[in-house]
Protein backbone atom coordinates (compact mmCIF):
# COMPACT_ATOMS: atom_id res chain seq x y z
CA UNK A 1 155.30 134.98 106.77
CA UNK A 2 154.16 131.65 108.19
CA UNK A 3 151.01 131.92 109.94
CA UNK A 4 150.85 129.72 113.14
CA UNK A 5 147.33 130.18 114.10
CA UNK A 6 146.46 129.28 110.55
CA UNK A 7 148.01 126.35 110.47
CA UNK A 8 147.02 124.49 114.08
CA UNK A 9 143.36 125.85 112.56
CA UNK A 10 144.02 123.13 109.20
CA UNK A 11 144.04 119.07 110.08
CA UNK A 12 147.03 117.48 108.96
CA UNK A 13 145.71 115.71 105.94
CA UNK A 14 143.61 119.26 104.76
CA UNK A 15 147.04 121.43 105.04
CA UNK A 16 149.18 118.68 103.17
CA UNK A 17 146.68 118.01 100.54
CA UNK A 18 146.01 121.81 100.07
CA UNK A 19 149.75 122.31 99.99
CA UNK A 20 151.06 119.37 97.76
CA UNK A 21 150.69 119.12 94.31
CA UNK A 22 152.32 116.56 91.76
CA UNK A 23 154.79 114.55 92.43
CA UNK A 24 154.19 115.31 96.16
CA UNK A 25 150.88 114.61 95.70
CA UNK A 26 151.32 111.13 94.69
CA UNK A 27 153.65 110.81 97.88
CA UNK A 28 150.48 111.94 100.18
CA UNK A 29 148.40 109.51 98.33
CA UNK A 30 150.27 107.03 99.25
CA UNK A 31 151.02 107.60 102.64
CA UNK A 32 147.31 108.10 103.24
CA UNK A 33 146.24 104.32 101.54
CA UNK A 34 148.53 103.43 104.33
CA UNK A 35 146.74 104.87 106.38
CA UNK A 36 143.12 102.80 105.46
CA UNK A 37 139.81 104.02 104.47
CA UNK A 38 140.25 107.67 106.05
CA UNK A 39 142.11 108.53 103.02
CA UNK A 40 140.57 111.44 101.60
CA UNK A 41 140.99 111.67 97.98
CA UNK A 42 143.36 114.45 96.54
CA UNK A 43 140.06 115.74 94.74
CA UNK A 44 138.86 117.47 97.85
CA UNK A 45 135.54 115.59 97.98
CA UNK A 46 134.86 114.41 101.13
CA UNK A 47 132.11 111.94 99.74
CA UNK A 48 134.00 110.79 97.11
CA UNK A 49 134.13 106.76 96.60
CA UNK A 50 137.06 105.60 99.01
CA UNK A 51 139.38 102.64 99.00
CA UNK A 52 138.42 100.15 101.31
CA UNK A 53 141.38 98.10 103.77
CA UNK A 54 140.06 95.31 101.93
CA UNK A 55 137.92 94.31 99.22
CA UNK A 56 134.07 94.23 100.84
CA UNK A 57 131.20 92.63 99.53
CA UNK A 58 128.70 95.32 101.11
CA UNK A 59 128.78 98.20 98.33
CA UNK A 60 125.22 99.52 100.48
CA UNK A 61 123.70 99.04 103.67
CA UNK A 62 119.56 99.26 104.25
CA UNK A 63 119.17 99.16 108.38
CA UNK A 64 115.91 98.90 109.32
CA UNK A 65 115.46 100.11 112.97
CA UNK A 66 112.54 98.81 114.93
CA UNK A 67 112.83 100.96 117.98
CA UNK A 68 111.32 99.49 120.89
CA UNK A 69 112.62 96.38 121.51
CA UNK A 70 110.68 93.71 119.55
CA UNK A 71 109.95 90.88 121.38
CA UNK A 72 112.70 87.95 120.33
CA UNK A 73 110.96 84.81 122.05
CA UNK A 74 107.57 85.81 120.24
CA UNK A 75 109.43 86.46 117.01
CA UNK A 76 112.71 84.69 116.25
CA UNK A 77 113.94 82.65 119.29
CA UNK A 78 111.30 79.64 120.27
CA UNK A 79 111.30 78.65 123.88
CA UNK A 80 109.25 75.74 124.52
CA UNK A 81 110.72 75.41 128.68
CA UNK A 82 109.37 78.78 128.96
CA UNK A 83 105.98 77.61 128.33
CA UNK A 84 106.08 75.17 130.26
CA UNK A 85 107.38 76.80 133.20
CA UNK A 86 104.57 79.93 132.35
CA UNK A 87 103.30 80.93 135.31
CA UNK A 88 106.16 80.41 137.64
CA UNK A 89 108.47 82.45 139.20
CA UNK A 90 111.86 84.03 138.05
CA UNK A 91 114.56 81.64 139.37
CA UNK A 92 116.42 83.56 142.46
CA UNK A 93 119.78 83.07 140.47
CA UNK A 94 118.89 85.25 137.81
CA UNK A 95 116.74 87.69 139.26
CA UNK A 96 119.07 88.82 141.83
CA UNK A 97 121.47 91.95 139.68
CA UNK A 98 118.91 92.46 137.13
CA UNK A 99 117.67 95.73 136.42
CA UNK A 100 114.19 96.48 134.79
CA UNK A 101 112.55 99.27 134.12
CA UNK A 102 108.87 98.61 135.04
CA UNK A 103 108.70 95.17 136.24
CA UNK A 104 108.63 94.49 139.89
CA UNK A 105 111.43 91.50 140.16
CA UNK A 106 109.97 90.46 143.94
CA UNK A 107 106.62 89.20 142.89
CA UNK A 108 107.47 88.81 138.88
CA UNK A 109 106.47 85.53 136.26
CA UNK A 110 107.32 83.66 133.73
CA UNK A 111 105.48 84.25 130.01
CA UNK A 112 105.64 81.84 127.21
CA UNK A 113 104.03 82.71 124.10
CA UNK A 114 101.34 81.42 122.04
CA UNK A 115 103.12 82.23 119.17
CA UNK A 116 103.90 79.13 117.18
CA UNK A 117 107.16 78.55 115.23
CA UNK A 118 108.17 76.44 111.99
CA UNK A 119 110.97 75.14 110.24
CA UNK A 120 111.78 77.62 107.94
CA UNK A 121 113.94 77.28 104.26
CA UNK A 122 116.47 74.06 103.46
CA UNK A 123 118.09 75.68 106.84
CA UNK A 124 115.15 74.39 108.96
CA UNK A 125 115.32 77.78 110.82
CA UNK A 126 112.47 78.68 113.17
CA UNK A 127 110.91 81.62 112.84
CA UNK A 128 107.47 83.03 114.68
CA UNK A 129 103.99 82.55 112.61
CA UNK A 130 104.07 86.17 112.49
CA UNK A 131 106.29 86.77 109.92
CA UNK A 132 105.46 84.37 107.18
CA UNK A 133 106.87 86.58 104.58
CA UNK A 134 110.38 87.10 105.89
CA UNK A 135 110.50 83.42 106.79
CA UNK A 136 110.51 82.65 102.91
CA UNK A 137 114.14 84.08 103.32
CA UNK A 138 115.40 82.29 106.11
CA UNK A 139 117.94 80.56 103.70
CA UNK A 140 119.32 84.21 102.74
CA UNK A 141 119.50 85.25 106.69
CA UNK A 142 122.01 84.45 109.35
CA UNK A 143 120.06 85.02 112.67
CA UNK A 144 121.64 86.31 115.78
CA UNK A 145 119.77 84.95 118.70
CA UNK A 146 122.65 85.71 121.14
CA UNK A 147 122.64 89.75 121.09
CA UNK A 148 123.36 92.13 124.34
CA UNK A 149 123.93 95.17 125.40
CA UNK A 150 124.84 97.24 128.14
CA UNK A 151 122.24 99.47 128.41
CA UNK A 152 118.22 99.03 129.36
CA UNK A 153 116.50 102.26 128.96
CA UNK A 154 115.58 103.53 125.86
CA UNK A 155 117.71 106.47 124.91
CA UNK A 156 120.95 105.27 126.54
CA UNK A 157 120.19 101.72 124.65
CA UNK A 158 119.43 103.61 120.80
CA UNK A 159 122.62 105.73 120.91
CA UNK A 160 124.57 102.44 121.95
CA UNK A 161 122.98 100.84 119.37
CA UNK A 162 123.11 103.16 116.40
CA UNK A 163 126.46 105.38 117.45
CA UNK A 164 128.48 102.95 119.45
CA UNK A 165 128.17 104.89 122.77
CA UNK A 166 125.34 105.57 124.91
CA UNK A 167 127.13 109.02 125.24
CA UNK A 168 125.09 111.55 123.30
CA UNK A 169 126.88 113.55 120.59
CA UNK A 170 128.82 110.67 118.75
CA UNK A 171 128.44 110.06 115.44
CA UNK A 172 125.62 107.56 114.19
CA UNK A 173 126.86 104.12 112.28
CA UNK A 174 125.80 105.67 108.75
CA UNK A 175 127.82 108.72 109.39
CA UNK A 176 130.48 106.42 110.13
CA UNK A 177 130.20 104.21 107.09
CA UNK A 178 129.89 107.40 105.06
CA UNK A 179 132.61 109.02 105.97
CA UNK A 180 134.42 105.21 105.41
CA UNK A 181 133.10 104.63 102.36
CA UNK A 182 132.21 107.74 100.22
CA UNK A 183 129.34 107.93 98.12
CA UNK A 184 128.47 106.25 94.71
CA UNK A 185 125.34 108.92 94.23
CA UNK A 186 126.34 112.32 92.79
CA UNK A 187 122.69 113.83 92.83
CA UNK A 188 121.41 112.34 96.06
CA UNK A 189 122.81 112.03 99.64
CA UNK A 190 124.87 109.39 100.61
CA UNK A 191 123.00 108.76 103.90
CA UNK A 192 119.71 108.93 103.96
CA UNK A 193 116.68 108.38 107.28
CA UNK A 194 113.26 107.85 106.44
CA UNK A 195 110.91 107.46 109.68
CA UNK A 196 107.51 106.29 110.34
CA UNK A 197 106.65 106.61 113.94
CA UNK A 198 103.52 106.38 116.25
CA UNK A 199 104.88 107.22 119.74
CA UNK A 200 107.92 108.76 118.48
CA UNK A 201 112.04 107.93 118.79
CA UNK A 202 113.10 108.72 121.91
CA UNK A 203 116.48 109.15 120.85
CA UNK A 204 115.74 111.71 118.18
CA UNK A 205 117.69 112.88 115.23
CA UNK A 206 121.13 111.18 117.38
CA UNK A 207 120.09 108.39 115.52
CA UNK A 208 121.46 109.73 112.05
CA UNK A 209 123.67 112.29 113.54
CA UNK A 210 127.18 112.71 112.22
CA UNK A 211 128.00 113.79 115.84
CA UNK A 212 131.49 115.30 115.78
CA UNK A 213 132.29 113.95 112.13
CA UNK A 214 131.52 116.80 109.73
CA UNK A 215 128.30 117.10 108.68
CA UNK A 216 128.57 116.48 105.09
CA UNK A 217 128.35 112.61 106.90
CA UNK A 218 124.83 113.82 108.53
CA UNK A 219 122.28 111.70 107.60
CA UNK A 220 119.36 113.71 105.56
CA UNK A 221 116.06 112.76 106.82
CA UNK A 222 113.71 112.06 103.84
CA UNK A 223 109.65 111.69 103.80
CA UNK A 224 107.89 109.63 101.16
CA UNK A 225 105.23 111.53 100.34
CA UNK A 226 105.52 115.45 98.95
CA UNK A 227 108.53 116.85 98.39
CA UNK A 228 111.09 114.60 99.88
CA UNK A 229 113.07 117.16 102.08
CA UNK A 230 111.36 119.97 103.43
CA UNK A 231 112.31 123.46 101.73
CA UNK A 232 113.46 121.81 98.86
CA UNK A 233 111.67 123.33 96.08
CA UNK A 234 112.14 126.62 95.06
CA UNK A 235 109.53 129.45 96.58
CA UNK A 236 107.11 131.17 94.16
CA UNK A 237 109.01 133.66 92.20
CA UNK A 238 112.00 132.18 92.28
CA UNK A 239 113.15 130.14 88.81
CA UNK A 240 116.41 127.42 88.93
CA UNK A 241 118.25 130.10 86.99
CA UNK A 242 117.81 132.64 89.90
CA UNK A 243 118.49 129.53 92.35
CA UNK A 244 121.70 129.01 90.63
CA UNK A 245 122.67 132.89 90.93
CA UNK A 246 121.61 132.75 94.38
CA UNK A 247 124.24 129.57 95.26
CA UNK A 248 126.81 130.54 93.66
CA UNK A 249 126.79 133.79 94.93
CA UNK A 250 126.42 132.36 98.45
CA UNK A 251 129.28 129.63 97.99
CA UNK A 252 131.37 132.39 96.56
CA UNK A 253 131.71 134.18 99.94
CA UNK A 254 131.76 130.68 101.66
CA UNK A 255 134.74 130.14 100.08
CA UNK A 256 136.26 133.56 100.96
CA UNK A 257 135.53 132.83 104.68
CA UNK A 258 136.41 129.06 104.38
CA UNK A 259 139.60 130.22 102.92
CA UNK A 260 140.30 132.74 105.88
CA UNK A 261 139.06 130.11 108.78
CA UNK A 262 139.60 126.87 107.07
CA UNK A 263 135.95 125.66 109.14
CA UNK A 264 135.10 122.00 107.63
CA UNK A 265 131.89 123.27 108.59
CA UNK A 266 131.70 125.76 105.90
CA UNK A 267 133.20 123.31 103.47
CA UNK A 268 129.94 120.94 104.46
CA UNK A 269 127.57 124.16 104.31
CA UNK A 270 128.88 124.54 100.91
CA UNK A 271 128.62 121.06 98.86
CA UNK A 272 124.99 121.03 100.71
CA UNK A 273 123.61 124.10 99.17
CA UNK A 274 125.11 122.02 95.92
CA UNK A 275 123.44 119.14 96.37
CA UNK A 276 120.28 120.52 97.50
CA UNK A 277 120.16 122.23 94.16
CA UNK A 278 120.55 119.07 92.11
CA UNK A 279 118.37 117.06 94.14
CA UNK A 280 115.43 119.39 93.05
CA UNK A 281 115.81 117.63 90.27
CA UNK A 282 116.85 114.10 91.25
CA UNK A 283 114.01 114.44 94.02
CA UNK A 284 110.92 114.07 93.06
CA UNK A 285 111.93 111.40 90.50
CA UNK A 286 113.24 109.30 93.08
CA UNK A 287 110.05 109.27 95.25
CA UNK A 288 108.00 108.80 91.86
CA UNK A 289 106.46 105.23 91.70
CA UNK A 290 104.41 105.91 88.60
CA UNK A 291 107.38 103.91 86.71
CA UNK A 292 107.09 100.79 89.28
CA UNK A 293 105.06 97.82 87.52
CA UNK A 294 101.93 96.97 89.44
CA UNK A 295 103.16 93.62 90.33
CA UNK A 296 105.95 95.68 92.07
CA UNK A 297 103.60 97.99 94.43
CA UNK A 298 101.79 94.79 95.07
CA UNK A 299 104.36 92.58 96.36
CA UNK A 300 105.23 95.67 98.64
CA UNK A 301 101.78 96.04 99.63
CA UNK A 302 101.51 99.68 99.14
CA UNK A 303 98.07 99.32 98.73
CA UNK A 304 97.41 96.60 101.70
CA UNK A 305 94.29 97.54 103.58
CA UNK A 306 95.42 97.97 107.53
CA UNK A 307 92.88 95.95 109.78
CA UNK A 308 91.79 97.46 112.56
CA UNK A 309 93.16 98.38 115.86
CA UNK A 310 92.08 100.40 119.00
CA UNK A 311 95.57 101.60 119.89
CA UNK A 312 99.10 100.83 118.75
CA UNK A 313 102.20 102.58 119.79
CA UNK A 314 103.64 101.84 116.70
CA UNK A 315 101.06 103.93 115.15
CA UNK A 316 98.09 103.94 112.84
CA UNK A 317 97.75 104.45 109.26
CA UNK A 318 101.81 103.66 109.11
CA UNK A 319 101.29 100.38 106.63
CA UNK A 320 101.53 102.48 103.25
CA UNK A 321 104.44 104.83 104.24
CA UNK A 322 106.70 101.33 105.43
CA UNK A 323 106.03 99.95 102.29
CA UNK A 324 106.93 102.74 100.50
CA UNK A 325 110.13 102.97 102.14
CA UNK A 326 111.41 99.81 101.40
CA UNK A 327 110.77 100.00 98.09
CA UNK A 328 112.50 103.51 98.29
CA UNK A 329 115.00 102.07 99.67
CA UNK A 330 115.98 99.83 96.59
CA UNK A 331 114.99 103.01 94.73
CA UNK A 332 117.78 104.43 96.51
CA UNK A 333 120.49 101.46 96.50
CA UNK A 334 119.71 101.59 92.52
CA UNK A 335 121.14 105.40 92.38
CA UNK A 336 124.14 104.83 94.81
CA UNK A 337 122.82 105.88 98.07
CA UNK A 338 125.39 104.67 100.53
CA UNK A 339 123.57 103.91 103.86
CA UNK A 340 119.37 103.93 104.07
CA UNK A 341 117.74 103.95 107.62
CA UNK A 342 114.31 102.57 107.54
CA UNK A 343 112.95 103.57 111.22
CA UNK A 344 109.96 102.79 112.50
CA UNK A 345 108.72 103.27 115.92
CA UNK A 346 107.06 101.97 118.40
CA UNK A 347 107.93 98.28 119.53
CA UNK A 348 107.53 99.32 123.28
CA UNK A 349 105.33 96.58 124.12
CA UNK A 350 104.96 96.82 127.97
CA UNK A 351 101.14 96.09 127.68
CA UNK A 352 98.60 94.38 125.01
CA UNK A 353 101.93 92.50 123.55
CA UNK A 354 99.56 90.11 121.63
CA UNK A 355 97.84 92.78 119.57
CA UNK A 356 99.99 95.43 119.14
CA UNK A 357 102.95 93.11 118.10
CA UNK A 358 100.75 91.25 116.02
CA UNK A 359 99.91 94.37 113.99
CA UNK A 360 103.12 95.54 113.75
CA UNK A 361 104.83 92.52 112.28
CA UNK A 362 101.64 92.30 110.03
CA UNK A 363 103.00 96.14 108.88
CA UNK A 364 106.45 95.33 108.49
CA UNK A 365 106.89 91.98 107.33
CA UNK A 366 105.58 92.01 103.67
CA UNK A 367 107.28 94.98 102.68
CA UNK A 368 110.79 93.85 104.30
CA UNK A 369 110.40 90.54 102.59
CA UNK A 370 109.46 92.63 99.30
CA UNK A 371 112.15 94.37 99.97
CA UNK A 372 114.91 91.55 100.28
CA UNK A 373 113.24 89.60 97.09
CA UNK A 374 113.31 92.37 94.90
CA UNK A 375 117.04 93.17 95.63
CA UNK A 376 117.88 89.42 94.87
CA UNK A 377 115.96 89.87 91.70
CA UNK A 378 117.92 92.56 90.42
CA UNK A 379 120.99 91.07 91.47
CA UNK A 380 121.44 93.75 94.08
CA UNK A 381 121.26 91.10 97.42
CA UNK A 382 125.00 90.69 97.33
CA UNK A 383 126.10 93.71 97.55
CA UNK A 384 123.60 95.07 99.87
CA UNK A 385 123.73 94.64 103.33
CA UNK A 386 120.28 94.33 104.78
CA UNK A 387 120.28 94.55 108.71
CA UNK A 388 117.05 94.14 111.25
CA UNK A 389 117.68 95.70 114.74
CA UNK A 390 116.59 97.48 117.95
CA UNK A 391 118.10 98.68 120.71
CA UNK A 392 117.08 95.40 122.88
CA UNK A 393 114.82 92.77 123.22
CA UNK A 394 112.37 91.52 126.06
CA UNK A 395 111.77 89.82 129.24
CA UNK A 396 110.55 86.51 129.54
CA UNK A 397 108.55 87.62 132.53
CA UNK A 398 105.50 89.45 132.04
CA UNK A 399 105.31 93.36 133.23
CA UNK A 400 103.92 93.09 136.47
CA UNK A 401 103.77 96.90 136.93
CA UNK A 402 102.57 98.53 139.84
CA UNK A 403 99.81 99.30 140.13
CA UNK A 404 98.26 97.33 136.90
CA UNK A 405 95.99 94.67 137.66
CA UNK A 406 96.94 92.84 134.74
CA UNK A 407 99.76 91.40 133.07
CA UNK A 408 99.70 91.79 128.93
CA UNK A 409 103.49 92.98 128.12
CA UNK A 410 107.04 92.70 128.79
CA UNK A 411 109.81 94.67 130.17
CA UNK A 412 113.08 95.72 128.52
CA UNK A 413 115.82 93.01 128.45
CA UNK A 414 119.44 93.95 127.48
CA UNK A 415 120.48 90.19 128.48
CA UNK A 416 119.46 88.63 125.24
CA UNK A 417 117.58 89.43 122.05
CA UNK A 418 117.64 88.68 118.39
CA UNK A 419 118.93 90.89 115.55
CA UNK A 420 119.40 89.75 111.46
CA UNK A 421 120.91 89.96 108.35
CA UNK A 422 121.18 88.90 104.42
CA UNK A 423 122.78 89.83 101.34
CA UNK A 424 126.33 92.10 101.32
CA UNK A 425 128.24 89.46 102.03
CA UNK A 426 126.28 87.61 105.00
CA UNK A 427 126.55 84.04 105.60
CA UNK A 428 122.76 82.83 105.05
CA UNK A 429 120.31 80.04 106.10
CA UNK A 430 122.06 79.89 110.09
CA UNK A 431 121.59 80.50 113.39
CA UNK A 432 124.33 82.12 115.03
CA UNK A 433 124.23 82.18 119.10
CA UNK A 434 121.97 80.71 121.65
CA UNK A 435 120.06 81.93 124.74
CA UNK A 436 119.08 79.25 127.78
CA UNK A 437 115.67 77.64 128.35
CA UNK A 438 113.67 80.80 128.91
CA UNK A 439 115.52 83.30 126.82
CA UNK A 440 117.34 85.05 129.79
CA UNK A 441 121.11 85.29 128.50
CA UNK A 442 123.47 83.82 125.81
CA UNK A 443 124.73 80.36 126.34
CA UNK A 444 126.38 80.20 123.35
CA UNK A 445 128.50 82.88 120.77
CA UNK A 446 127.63 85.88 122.59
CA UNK A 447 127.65 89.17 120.52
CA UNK A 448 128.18 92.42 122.06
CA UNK A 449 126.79 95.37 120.02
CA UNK A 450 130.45 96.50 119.60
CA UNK A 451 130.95 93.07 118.21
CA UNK A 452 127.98 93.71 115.37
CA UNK A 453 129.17 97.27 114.73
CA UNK A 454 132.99 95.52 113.93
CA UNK A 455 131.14 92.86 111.94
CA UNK A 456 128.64 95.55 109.25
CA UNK A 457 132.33 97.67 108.87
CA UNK A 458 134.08 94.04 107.96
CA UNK A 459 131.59 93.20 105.53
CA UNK A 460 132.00 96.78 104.33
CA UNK A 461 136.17 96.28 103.43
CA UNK A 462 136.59 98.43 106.74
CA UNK A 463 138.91 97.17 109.47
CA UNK A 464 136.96 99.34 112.63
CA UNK A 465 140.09 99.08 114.72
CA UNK A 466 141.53 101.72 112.05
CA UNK A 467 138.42 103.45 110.88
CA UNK A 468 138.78 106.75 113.19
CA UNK A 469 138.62 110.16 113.77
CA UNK A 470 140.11 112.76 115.55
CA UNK A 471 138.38 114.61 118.14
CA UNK A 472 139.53 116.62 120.81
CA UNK A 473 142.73 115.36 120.88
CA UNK A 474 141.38 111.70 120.88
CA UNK A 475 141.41 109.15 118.17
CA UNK A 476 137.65 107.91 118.02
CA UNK A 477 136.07 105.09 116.27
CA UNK A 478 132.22 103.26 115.84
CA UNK A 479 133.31 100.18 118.38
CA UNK A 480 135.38 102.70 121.30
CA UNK A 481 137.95 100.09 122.47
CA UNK A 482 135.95 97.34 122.00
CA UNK A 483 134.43 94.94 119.33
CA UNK A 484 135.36 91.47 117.20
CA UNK A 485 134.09 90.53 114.14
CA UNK A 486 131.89 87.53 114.01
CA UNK A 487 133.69 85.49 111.70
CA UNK A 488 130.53 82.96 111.26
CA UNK A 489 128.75 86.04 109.51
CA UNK A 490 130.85 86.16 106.99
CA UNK A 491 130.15 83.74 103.99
């Protein structure tokens, strides 16, 4: 007897592929390669490697977050007119619909920088004093210096930035490639968050969320020191023979229900209690450096000495754990990991700018630069896409906040700021964009965060106009309606 409820319960591609076998089978196949990059393979497994729309160079994809909103003109866009004009005020033109969060527009002024820039690579790009590491790669980097974004407080600005809508609950851009892309790593996740925070991320776990995609695509948040996911060893007592008992016995009445509901969710709960069980194996190797050479841990500067600093909302004590990341990162690219976040948190300079930043490019830059030479080394560079972001950049005025006698920071600015990245496919050694005198909006090649979200999927063989989802009777995707792909990125 057919059962109706069952079957509005089951997706259309679950109840056909559950349904057809042989040469109907084949027939699904194809109709689903027609269908692009959502075409879940006949073998059930969600993560399993998936044909691209087209051939991409980006096999994996490190993006390293710097939430905060590091400041562009004091880092990768020079603006000699606005030190000149230091000092004076906000022209009336520009000032009139902005927004801020802090800064009081009436009385507001301009800040240069006493940063100093140089010609970087055979490109001749310019790029800040403060990173003289990552300037060694300007020839593998194509700069944006033309970024905006819609939003200018924090939260509202991270989701837009890392799910595509500053609408909580969406899925985050890993979850999205993830679910694209499949996974090349059997005994480890195929999205993985690693964090090292002083203030904290406002925006929370949403930032590796798989929103409303299943949460098989869920980011797993890793640490780099201990065991690398809480509750992931076994508790005293308890040997991997009784573990294995324990799952399958667990997964055997998951299946009973899943095959009653037909919940994804349960399907998710299932392969997770899987994996978890390998990766007490796979695990602690992965986070063991004892087989890295010392000339390795060195050019990562896991064993940098921090200098010292009062106060930093980035943190303290956060230069070993960055380092480590990044090289766990590789670690990770090495054994197939699909999609590592690298966060770090704060760059929320709205006082003592000079310091703060100072010491938190200081933290970041060896280690990123470590990062991108050691990929190149092992021939890894072109096939991973390595991506430096935030949510948005900063004013050129200084924060005149009230009640502050002093000005030492600057305010959030959606207008304009500066994103990068090299390797997986990336056009490097260019500048792509430009922002007027004082840094206030794009002149030139404006790109919309939709437009960088179309651009990563692109170099990924993903066409983000068809990579979607069904929700709620909807059709969603990373970019909404919106979103081109920069064709300049793309070598």
């Amino acid at each position: 007897m057919f059962d109706q409820t069952l079957f509005l319960r089951n997706s259309r591609r679950r109840f056909l592929t559950d349904s057809l076998h042989g040469a109907g089978a084949m027939a699904l196949a194809g109709l689903l390669d027609g269908e692009g990059a959502l075409a879940a393979n006949v073998s059930g497994d969600p993560l399993a490697a998936k044909k691209t729309h087209f051939p991409g160079k980006a096999k994996h994809i490190i993006y390293i977050y710097l939430e905060g909103g590091p400041s562009q003109m004091d880092l990768f866009d020079p603006k000699p007119k606005l030190n000149e004009l230091d000092g004076q005020p906000l022209p009336t033109s520009l000032a009139e619909d902005a927004q801020f969060a802090f800064l009081q527009k009436e009385t507001a002024r301009l800040m240069g920088t006493s940063r100093k820039f140089e010609h970087r690579g055979e490109c001749g790009m310019e790029i800040s004093e403060l990173l003289p590491h990552i300037s060694q790669h300007a020839d593998d980097i194509a700069l944006i210096r033309s970024m905006y974004s819609d939003q200018f407080n924090h939260v509202p600005a991270q989701l837009l930035m890392n799910c595509g809508s500053s609408i909580a609950g969406r899925p985050s851009i890993g979850s999205w490639l993830t679910y694209g892309l499949g996974s090349e790593a059997k005994n480890l996740p195929a999205f993985v968050a690693m964090v090292t925070v002083g203030r904290g991320v406002p925006g929370g776990s949403a930032s590796w969320s798989s929103g409303f995609l299943p949460s098989t695509y869920n980011g797993v948040l890793f640490r780099s020191k201990g065991e690398p996911v809480l509750n992931l060893s076994n508790p005293p007592g308890v040997n991997n023979v009784m573990q294995n008992s324990t799952i399958r016995a667990v997964n055997d009445l998951n299946k009973m229900q899943f095959s009653r509901v037909q919940d994804a969710e349960i399907d998710s709960r299932m392969k997770a209690y899987e994996l978890a069980f390998r990766m007490q194996t796979t695990g602690p190797d992965l986070i063991d450096l004892s087989g890295e050479t010392k000339a390795t841990l060195d050019m990562y500067g896991l064993n940098r000495k921090e200098p010292p600093i009062k106060r930093n909302m980035g943190g303290i004590g956060n230069f070993e754990p960055f380092a480590r990341n990044c090289l766990l990162a590789r670690r990770m690219v090495e054994r197939g990991v699909r999609v590592v976040n690298i966060i770090h948190a704060s760059w929320d300079h709205h006082s003592n700018l000079d310091p703060q930043l100072k010491h938190n490019s200081l933290m970041v830059d060896q280690p990123i630069a470590a990062l991108l030479t050691d990929l190149k080394q092992r021939g890894l560079l072109d096939e991973t896409l390595v991506i430096w972001g935030s949510e948005f950049g900063r004013t050129p005025l200084g924060e005149n906040r009230a009640g502050k006698s002093s000005v030492t920071g600057r305010d959030h600015h959606p207008n304009a700021f500066s994103m990068w990245m090299a390797g997986g496919g990336v056009k490097g050694g260019q500048v792509i964009g430009k922002t007027d005198d004082v840094g206030w909006s794009p002149v030139e090649q404006p790109v919309h965060v939709h437009d960088l979200h179309a651009s990563v999927l692109h170099l990924c063989g993903l066409d983000h106009t068809k990579l979607t989802y069904r929700f709620q009777g909807r059709d969603f995707r990373l970019t909404d309606v919106h979103g081109n792909v920069v064709q300049d990125l793309i070598a």
